[in-house]
N, C-alpha and C. Protein backbone atom coordinates (compact mmCIF):
# COMPACT_ATOMS: atom_id res chain seq x y z
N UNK A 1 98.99 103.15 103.70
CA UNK A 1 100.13 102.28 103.51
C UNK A 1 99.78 101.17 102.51
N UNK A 2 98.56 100.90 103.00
CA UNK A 2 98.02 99.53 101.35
C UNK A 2 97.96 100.02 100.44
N UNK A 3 97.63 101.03 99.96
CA UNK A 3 97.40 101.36 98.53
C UNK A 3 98.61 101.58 98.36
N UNK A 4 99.53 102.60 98.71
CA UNK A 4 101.25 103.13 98.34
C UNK A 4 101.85 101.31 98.06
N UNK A 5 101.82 100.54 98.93
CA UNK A 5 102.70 99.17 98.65
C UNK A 5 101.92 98.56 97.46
N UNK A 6 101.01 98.72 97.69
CA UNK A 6 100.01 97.88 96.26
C UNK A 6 100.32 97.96 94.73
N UNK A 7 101.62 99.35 94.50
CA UNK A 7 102.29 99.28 93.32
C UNK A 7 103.42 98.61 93.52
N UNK A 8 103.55 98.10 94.24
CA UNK A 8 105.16 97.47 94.01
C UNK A 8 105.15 95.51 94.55
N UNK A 9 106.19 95.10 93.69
CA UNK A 9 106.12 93.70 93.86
C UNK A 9 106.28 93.20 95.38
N UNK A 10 106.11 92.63 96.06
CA UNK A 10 106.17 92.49 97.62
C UNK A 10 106.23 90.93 97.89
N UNK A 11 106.66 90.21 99.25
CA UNK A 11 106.43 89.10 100.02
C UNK A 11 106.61 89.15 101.47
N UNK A 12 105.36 89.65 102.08
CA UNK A 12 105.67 89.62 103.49
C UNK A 12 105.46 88.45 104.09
N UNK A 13 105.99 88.51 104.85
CA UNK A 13 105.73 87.09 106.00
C UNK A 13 105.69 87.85 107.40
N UNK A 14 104.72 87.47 108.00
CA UNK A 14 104.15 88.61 109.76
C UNK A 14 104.33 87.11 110.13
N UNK A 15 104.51 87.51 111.16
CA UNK A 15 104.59 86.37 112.63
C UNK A 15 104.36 87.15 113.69
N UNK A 16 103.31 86.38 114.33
CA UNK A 16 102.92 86.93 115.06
C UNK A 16 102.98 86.35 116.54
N UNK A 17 102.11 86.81 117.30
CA UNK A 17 102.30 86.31 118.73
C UNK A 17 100.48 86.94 119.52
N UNK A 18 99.37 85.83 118.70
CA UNK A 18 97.99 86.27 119.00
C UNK A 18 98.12 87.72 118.62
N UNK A 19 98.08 88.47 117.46
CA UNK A 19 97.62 89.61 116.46
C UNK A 19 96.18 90.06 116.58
N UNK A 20 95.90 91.10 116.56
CA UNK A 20 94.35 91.52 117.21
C UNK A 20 93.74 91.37 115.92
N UNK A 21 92.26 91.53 116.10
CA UNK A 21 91.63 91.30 114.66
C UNK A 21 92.44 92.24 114.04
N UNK A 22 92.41 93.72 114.25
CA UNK A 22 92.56 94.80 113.56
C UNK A 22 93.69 94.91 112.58
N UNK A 23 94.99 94.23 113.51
CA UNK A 23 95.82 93.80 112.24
C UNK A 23 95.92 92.64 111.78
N UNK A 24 94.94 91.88 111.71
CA UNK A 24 94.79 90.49 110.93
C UNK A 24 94.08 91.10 109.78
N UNK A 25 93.28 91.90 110.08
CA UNK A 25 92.14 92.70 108.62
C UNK A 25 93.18 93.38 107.67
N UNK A 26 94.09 93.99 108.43
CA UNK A 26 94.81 94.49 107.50
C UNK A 26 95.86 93.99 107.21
N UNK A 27 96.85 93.16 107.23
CA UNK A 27 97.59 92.19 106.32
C UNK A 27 96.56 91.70 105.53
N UNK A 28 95.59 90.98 105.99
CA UNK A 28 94.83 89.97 105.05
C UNK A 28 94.21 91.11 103.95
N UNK A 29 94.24 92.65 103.54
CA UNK A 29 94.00 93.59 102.15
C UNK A 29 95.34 93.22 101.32
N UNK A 30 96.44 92.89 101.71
CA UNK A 30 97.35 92.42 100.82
C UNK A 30 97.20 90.84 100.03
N UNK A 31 98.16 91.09 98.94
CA UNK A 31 98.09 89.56 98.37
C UNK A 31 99.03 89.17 98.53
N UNK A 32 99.87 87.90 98.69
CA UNK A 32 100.97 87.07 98.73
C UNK A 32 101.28 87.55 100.47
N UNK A 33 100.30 87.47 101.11
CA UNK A 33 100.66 87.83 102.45
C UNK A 33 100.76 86.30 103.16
N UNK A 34 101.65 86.07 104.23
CA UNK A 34 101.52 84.68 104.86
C UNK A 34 101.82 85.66 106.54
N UNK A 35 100.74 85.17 107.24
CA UNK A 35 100.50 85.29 108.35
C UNK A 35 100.47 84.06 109.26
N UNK A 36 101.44 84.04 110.27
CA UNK A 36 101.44 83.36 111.10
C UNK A 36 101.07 83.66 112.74
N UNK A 37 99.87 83.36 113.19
CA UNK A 37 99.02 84.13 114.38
C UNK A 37 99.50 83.05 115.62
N UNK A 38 99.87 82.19 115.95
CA UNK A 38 100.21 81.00 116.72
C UNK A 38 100.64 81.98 117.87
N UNK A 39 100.05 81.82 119.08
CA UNK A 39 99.82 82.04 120.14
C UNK A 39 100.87 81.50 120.93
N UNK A 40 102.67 82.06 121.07
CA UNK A 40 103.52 81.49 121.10
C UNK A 40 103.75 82.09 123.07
N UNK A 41 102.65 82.08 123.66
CA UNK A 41 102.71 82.65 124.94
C UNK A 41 103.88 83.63 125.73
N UNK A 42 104.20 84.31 124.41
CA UNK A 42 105.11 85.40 125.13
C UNK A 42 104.32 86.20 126.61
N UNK A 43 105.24 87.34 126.78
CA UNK A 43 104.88 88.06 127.64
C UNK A 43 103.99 89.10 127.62
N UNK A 44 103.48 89.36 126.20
CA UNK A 44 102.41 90.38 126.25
C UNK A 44 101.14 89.85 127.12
């Protein structure tokens, strides 16, 4: 999926709710990525 999006212009914004490393590693291979991890104590 990173390499296929990596040709095209992009702006994601993830919000999250405590994100495991595993997908923190992988948003953070993109550029113009803004991740928001804030531990908003849902129900998971």
């Amino acid at each position: 999926m990173y390499q296929s999006l990596n040709f095209f212009r992009y702006n994601f914004v993830v919000i999250g709710d405590d994100l495991s490393t595993e997908l923190l590693g992988f948003f953070n291979n993109f550029n113009d990525v803004i991740v928001d991890n804030t531990n908003l104590g849902g129900a998971a």
